[in-house]
Structures are given as C-alpha cells and as structure tokens.
Protein backbone atom coordinates (compact mmCIF):
# COMPACT_ATOMS: atom_id res chain seq x y z
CA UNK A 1 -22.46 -8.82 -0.82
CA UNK A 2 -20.45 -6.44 -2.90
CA UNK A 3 -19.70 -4.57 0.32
CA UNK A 4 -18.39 -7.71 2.04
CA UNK A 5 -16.11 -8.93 -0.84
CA UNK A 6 -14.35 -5.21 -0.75
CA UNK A 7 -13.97 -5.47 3.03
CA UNK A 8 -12.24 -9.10 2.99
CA UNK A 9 -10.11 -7.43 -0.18
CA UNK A 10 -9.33 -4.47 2.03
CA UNK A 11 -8.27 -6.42 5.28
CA UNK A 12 -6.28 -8.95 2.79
CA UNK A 13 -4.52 -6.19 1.48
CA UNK A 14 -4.13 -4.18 5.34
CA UNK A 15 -3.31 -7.58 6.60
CA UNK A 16 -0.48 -8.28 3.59
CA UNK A 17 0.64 -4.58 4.44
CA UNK A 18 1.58 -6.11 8.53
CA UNK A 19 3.35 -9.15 7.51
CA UNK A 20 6.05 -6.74 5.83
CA UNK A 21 6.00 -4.78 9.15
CA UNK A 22 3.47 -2.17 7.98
CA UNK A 23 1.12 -0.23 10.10
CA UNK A 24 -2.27 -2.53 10.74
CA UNK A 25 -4.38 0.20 9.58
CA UNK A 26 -2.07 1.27 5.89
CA UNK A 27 -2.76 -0.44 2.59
CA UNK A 28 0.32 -1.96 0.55
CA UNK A 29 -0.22 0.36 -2.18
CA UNK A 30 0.00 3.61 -0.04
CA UNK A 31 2.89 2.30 1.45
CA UNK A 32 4.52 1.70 -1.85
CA UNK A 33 3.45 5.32 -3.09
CA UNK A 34 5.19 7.00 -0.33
CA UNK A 35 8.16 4.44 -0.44
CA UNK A 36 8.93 6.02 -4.47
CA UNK A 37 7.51 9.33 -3.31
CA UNK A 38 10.55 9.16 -0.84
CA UNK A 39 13.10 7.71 -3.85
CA UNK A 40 13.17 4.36 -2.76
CA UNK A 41 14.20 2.11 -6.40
CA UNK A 42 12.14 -0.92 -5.07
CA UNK A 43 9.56 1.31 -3.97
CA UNK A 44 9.36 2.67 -7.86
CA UNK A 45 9.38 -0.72 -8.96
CA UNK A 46 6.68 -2.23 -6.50
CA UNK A 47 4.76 1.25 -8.05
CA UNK A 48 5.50 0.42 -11.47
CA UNK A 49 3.70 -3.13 -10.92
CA UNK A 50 0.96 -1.91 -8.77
CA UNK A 51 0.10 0.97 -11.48
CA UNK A 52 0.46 -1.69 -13.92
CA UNK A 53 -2.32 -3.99 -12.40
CA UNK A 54 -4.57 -1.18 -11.00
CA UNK A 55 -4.33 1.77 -13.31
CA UNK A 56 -1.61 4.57 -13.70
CA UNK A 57 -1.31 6.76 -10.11
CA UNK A 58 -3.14 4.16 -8.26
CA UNK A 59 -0.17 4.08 -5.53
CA UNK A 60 0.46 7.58 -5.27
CA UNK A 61 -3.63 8.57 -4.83
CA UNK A 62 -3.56 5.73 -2.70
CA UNK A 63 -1.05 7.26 0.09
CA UNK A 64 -3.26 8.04 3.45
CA UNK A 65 -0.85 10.12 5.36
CA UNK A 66 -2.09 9.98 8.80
CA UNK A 67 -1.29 6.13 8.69
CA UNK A 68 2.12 4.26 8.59
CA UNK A 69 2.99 5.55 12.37
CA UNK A 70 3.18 1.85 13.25
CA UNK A 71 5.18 0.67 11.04
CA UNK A 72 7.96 -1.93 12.04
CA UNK A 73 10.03 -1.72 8.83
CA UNK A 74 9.94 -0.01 5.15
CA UNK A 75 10.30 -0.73 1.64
C-alpha cells in the first residue's frame, strides 16, 4: 500500500509538472532546481517554497538531468 500511495504522489506530481508544459516523465521539483540552478528569480522562489515544505536542497538533489527534453515551456 505504501508503494501505491508514492506512485499516485509521483504521477500527481509528473502529471502537475505537464500541465505547466513540462516533460511527462520530470518532477516539478527538478524542474524548479534547474530553473534557479539556471538564475531564474521565480525559479529561486518556487525553490525557496519547495525547500521550505520538503527539507533544505530537496529541489536541487531532485534535478534528473536526462529528463526535461520534452518540455513545452519553462519557469
């Protein structure tokens, strides 16, 4: 069951990730890291909240660089 609940949270989170014209397969939280990585200010802030709620680095350990190649749009 535990399993199952982090899957759903996983696709929520991959699925959240497409609606702002992510890649299908990248998590918001990577996408955020790399966004302030790259000096983005609302990628920072996104960070800033994200770190806030999941513990300090959480965004930028989160980054999977071989994903984001299907992205549509960035933050």
């Amino acid at each position: 069951m535990k399993q199952y609940i982090w899957n759903v949270l996983l696709g929520l989170d991959q699925f959240l990730s497409v609606l702002t014209g992510g890649d299908p397969d990248e998590t918001v939280s990577s996408r955020v890291g790399k966004a302030s990585a790259a000096g983005s200010r609302i990628g920072r802030v996104l960070e800033i909240c994200l770190d806030g709620v999941f513990g300090a680095g959480h965004c930028r350990t989160s980054i999977e660089a071989d994903e984001g190649g299907q992205r549509v749009a960035r933050y």
